[in-house]
N, C-alpha and C. Protein backbone atom coordinates (compact mmCIF):
# COMPACT_ATOMS: atom_id res chain seq x y z
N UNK A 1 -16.07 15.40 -8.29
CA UNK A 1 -16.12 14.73 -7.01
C UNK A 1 -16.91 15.61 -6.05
N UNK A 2 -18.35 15.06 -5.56
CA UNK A 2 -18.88 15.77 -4.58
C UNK A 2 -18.32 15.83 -2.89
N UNK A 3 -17.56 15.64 -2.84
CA UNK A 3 -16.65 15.31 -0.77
C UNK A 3 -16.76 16.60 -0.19
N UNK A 4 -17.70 17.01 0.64
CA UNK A 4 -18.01 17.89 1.52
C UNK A 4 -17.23 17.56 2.85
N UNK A 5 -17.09 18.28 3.83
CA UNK A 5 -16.41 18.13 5.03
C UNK A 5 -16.48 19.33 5.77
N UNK A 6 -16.95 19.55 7.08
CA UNK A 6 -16.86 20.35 7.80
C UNK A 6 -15.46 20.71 8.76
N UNK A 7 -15.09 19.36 9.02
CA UNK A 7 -13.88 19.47 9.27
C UNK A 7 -12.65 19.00 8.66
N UNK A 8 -11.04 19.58 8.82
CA UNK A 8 -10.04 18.91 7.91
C UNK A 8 -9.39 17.72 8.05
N UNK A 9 -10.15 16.77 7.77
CA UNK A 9 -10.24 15.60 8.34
C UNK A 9 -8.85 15.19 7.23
N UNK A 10 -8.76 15.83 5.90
CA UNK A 10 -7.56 15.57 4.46
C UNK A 10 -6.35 16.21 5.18
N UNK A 11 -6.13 17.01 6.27
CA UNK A 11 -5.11 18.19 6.46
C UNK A 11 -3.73 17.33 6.88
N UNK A 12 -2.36 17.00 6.42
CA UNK A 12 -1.94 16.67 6.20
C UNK A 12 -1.12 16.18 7.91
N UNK A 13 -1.52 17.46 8.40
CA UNK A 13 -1.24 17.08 9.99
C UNK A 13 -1.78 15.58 10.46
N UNK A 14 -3.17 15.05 9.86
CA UNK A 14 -3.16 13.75 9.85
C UNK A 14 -2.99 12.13 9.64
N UNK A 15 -1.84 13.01 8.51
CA UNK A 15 -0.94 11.26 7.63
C UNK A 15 0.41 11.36 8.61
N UNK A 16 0.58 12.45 9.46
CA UNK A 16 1.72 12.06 10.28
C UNK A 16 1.82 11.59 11.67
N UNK A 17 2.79 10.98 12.02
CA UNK A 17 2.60 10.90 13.46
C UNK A 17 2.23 9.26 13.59
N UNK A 18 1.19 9.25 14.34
CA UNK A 18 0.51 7.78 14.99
C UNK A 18 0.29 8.28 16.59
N UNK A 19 0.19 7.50 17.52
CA UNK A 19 0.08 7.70 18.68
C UNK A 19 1.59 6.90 19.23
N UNK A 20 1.55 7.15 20.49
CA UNK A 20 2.62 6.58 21.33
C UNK A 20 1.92 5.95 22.82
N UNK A 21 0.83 5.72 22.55
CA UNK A 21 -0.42 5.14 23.50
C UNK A 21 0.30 3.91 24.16
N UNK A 22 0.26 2.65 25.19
CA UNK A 22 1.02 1.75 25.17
C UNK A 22 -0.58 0.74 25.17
N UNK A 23 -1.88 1.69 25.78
CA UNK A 23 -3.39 1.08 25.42
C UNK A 23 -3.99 1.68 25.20
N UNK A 24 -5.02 1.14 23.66
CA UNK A 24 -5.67 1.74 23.10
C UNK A 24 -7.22 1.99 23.84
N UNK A 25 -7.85 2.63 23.31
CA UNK A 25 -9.25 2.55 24.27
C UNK A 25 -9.94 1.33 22.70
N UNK A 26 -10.92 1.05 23.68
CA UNK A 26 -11.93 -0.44 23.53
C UNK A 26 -12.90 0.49 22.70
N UNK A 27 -13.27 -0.92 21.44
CA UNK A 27 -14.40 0.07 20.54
C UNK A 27 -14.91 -1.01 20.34
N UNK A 28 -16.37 -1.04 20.01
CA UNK A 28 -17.25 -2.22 19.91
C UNK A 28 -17.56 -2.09 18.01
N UNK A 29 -17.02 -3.38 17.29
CA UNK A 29 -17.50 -3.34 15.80
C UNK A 29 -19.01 -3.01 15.62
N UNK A 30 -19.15 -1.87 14.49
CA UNK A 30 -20.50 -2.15 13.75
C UNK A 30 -21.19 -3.14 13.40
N UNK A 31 -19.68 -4.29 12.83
CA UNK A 31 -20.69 -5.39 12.46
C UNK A 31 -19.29 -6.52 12.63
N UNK A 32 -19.61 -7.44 13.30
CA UNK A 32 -19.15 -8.70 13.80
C UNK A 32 -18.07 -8.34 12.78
N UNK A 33 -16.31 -8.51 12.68
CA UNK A 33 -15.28 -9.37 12.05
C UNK A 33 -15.12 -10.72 12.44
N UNK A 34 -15.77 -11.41 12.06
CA UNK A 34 -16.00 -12.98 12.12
C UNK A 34 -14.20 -13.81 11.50
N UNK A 35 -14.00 -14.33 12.48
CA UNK A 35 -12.70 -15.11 11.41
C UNK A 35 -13.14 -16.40 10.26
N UNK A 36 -12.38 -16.77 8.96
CA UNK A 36 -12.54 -17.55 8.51
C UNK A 36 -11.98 -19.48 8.65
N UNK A 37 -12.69 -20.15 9.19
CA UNK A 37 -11.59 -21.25 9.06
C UNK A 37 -10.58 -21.66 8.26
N UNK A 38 -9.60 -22.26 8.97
CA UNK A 38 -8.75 -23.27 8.17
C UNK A 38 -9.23 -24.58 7.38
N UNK A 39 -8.55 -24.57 6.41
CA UNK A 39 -8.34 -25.80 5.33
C UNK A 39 -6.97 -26.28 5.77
N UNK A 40 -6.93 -27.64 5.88
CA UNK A 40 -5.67 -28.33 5.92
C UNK A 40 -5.71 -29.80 5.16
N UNK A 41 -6.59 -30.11 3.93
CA UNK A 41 -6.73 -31.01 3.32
C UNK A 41 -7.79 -30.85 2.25
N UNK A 42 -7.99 -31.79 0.89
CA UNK A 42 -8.82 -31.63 0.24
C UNK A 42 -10.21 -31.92 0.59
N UNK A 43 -10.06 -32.85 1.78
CA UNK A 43 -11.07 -33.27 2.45
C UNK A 43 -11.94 -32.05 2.96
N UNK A 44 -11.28 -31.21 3.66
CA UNK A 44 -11.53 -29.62 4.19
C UNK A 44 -12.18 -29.35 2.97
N UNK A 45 -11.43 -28.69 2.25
CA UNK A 45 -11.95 -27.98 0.91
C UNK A 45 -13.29 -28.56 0.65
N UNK A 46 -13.59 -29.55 0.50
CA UNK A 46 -14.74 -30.20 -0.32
C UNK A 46 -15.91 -29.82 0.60
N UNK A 47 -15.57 -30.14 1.91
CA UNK A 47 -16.67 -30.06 2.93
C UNK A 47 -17.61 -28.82 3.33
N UNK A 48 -16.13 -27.39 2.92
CA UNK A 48 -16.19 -26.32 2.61
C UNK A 48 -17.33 -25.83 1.63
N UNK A 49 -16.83 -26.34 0.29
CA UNK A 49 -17.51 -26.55 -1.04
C UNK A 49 -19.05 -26.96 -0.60
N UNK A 50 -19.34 -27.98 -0.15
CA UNK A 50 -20.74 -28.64 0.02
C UNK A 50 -21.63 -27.71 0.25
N UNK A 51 -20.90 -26.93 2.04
CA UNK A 51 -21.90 -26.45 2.78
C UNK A 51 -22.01 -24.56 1.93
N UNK A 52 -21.17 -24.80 0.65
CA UNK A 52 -21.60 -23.10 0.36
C UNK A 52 -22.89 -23.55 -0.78
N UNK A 53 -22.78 -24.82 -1.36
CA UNK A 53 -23.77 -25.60 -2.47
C UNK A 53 -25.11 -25.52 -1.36
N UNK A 54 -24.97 -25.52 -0.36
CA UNK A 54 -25.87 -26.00 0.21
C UNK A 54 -26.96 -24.73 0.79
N UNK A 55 -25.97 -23.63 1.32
CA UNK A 55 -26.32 -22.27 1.64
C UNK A 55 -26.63 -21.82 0.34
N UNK A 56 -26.28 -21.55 -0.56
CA UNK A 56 -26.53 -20.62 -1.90
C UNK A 56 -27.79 -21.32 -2.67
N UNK A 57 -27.67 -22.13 -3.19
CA UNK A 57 -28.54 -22.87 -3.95
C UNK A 57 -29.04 -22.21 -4.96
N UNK A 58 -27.30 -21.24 -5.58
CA UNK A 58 -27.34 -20.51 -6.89
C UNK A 58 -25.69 -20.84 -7.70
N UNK A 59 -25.74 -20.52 -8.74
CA UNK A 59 -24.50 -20.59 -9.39
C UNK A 59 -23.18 -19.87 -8.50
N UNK A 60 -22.50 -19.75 -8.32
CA UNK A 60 -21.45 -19.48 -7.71
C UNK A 60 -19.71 -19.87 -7.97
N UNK A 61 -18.94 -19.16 -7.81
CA UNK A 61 -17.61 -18.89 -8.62
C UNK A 61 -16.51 -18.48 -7.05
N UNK A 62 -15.28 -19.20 -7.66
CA UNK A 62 -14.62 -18.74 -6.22
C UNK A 62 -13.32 -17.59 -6.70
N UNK A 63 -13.06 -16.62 -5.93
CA UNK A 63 -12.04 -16.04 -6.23
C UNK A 63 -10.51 -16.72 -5.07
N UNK A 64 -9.64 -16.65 -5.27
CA UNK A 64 -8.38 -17.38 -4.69
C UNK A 64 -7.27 -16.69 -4.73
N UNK A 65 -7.00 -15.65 -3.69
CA UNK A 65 -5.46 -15.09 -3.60
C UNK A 65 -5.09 -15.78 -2.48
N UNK A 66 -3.68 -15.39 -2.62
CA UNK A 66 -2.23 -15.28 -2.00
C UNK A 66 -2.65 -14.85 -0.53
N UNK A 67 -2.73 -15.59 0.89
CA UNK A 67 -3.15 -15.16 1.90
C UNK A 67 -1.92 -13.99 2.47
N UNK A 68 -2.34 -12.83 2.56
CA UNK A 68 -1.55 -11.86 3.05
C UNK A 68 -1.42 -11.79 4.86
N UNK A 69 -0.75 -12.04 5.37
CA UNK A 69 -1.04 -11.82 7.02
C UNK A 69 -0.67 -10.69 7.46
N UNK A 70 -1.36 -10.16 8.28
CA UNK A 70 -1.27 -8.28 8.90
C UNK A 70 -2.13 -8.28 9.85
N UNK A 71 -2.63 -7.39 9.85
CA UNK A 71 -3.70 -6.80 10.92
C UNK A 71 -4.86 -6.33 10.72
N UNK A 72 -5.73 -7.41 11.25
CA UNK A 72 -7.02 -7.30 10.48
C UNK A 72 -7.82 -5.87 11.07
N UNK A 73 -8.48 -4.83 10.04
CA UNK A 73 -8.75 -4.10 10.67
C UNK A 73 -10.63 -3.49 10.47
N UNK A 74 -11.12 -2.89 10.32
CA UNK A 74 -12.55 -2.00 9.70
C UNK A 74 -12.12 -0.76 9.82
N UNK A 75 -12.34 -0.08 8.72
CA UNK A 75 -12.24 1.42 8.70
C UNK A 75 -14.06 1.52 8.99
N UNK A 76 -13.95 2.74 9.49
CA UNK A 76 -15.57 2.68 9.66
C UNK A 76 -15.82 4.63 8.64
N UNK A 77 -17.13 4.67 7.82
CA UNK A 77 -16.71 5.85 7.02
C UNK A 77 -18.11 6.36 7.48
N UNK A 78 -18.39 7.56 7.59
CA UNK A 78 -19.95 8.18 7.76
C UNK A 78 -19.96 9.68 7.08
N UNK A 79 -20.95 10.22 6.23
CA UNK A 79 -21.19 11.15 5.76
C UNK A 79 -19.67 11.77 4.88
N UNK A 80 -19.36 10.67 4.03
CA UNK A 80 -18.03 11.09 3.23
C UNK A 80 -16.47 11.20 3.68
N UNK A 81 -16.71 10.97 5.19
CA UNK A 81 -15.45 10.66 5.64
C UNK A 81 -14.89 9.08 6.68
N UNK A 82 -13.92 9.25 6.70
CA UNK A 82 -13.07 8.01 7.87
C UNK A 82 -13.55 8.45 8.65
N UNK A 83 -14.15 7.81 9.78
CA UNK A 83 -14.65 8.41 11.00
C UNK A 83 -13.61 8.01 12.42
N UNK A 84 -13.52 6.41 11.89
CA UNK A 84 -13.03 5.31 13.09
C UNK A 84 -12.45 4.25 12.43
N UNK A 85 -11.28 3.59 12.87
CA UNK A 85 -10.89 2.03 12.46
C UNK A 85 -10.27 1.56 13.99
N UNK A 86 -10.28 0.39 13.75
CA UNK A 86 -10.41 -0.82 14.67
C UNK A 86 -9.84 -2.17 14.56
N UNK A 87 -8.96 -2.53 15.41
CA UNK A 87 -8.39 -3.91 15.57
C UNK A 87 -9.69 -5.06 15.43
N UNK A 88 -9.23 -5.94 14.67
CA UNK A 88 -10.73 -7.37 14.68
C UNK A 88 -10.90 -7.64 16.26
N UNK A 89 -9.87 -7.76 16.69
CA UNK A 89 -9.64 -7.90 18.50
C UNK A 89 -10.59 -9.43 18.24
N UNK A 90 -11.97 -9.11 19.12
CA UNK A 90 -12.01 -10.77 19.51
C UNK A 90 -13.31 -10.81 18.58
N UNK A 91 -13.37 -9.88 17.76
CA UNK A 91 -14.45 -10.15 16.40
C UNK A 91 -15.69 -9.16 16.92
N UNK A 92 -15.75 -8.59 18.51
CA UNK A 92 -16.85 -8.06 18.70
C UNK A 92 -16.29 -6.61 19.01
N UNK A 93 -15.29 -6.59 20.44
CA UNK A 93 -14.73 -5.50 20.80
C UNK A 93 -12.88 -5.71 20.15
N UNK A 94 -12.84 -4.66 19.18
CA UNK A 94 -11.20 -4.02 19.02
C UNK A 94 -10.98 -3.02 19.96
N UNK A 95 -9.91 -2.88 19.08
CA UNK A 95 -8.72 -1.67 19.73
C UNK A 95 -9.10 0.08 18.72
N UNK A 96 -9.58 0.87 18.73
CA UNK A 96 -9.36 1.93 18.28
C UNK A 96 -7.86 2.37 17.98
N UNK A 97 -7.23 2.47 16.67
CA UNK A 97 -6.76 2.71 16.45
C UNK A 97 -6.49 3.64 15.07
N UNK A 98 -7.62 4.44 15.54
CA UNK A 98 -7.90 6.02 14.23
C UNK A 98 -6.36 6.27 13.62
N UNK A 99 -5.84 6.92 14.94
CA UNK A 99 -4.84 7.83 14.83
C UNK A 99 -3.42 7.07 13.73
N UNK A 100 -3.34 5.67 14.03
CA UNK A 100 -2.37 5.05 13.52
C UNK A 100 -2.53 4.91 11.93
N UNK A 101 -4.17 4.33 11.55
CA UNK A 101 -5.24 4.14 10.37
C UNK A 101 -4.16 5.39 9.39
N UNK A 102 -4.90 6.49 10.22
CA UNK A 102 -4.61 7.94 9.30
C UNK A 102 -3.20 8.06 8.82
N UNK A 103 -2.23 7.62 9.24
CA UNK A 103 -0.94 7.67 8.60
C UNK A 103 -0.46 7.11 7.45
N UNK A 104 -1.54 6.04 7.43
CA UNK A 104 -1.30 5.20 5.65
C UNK A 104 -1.92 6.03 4.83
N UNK A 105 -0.83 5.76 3.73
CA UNK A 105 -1.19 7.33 2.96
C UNK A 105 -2.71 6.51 1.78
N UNK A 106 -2.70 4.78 1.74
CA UNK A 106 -3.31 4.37 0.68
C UNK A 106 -5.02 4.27 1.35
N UNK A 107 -4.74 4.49 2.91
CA UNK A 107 -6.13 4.66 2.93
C UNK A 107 -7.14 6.02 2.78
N UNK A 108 -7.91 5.73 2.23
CA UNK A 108 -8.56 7.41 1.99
C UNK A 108 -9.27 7.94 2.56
N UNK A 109 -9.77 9.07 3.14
CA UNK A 109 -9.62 10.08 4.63
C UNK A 109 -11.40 10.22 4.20
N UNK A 110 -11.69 10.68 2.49
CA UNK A 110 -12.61 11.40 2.41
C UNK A 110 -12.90 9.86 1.08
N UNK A 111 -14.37 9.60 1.03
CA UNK A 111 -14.79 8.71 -0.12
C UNK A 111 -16.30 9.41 -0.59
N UNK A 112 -16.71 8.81 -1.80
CA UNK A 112 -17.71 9.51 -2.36
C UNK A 112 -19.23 8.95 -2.05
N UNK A 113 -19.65 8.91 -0.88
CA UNK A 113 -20.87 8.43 -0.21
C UNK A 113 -21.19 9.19 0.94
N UNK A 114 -22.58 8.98 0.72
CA UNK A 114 -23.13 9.86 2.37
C UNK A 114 -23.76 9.04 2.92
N UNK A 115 -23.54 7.16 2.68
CA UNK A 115 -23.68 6.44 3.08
C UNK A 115 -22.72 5.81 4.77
N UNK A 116 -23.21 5.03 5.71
CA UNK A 116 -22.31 4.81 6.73
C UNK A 116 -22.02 3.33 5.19
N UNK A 117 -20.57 3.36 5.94
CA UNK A 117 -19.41 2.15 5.10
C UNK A 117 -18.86 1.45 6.48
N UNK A 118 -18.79 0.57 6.36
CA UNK A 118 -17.98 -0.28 7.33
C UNK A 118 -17.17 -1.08 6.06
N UNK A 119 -15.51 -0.67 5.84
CA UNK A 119 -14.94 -1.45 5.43
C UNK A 119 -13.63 -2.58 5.82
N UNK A 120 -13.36 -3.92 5.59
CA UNK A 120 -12.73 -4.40 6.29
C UNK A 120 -11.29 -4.80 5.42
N UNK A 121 -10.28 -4.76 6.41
CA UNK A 121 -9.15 -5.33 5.09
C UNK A 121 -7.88 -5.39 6.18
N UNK A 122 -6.62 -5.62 5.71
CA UNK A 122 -5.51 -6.69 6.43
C UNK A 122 -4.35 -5.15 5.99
N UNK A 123 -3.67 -5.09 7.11
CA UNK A 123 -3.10 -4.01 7.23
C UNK A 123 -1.70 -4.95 7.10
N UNK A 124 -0.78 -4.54 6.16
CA UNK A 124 0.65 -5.18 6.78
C UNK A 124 1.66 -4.21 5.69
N UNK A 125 2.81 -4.71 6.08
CA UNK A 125 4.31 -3.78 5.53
C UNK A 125 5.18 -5.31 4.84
N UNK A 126 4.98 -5.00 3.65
CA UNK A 126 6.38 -5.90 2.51
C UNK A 126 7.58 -5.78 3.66
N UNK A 127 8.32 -7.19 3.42
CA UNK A 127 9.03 -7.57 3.95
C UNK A 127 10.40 -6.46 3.62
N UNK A 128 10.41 -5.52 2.28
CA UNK A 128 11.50 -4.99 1.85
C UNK A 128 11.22 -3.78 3.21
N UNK A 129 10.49 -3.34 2.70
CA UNK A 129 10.24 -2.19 4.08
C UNK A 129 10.50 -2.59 5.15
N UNK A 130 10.34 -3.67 5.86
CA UNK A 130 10.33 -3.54 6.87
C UNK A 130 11.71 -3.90 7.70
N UNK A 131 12.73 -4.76 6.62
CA UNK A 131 13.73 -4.61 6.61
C UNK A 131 14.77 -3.08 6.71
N UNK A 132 14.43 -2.03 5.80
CA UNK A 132 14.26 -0.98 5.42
C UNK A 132 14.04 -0.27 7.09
N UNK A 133 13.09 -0.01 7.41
CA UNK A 133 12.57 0.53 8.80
C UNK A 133 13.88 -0.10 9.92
N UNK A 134 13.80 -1.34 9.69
CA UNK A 134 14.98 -2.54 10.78
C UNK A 134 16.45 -1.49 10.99
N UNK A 135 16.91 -1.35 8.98
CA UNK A 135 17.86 -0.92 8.94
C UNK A 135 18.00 0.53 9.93
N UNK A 136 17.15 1.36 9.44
CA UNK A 136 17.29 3.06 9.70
C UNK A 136 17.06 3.05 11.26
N UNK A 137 16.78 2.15 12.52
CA UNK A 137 16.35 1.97 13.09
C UNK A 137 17.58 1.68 14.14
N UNK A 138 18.59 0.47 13.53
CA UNK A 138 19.66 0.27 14.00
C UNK A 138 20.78 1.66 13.78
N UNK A 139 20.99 2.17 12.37
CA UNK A 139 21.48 3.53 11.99
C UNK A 139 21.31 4.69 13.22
N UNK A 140 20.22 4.34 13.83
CA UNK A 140 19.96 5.85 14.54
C UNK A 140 20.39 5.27 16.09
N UNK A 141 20.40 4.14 16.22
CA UNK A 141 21.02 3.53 17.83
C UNK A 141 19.36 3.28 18.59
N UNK A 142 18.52 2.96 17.76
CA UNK A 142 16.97 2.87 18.34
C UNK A 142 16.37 1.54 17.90
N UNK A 143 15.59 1.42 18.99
CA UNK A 143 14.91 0.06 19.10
C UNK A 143 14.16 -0.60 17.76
């Protein structure tokens, strides 16, 4: 693994914590988080279908998960590390929210590119956890 770093961006002081901010400061996306429409009929679907037959005007295949709901976010990565992540907010300007990002242990601090990455993905907590958190939460006499 080539991951260079000048600073300790891996140092463990940064999977803990989060902020206690009540507002985040304003960050403008690299690149648009555009939302996707709703389907609420086959009618939808098809119309859907047409206009990608229509844009592509190549073979094409659909993949289909389980819609997860969370918090849509972009990690933003430059010269092998996390630099910045960001609330979708209104698709142009989010919320900076680095400090919070860094505490998930599954996102990774340092990746193998000296490419800029803008990656996007849905932040959320299984219902067992969060029950879990509910519990230890009431246990301690806290909100």
């Amino acid at each position: 693994m080539n991951i260079r770093s000048s600073k300790k961006i891996d140092s463990p002081t940064n999977r803990v914590g989060g902020t206690s901010e009540s507002k985040f400061k304003q960050i403008k996306q690299k690149i648009p988080m555009l939302s996707l429409s709703n389907a609420y009929s086959n009618k939808d679907l098809k119309d859907f279908d047409k206009r990608i037959k229509e844009a592509l005007k190549e073979e094409y295949e659909y993949v289909v998960e389980l819609k997860i709901d969370g918090l849509s976010v972009s990690l933003n990565y430059e010269d092998f590390e996390f630099k910045f992540g960001a609330t979708r907010g209104n698709g142009i300007i989010g919320e900076d929210i680095t400090k919070n990002l860094m505490t998930i242990k599954s996102i990774p601090l340092k990746i193998e590119t000296e490419k800029e990455m803008v990656l996007r993905g849905e932040v959320y907590i299984s219902k067992e956890n969060f029950e879990k958190i509910n519990k230890n939460q009431i246990n301690n006499n806290e909100k």
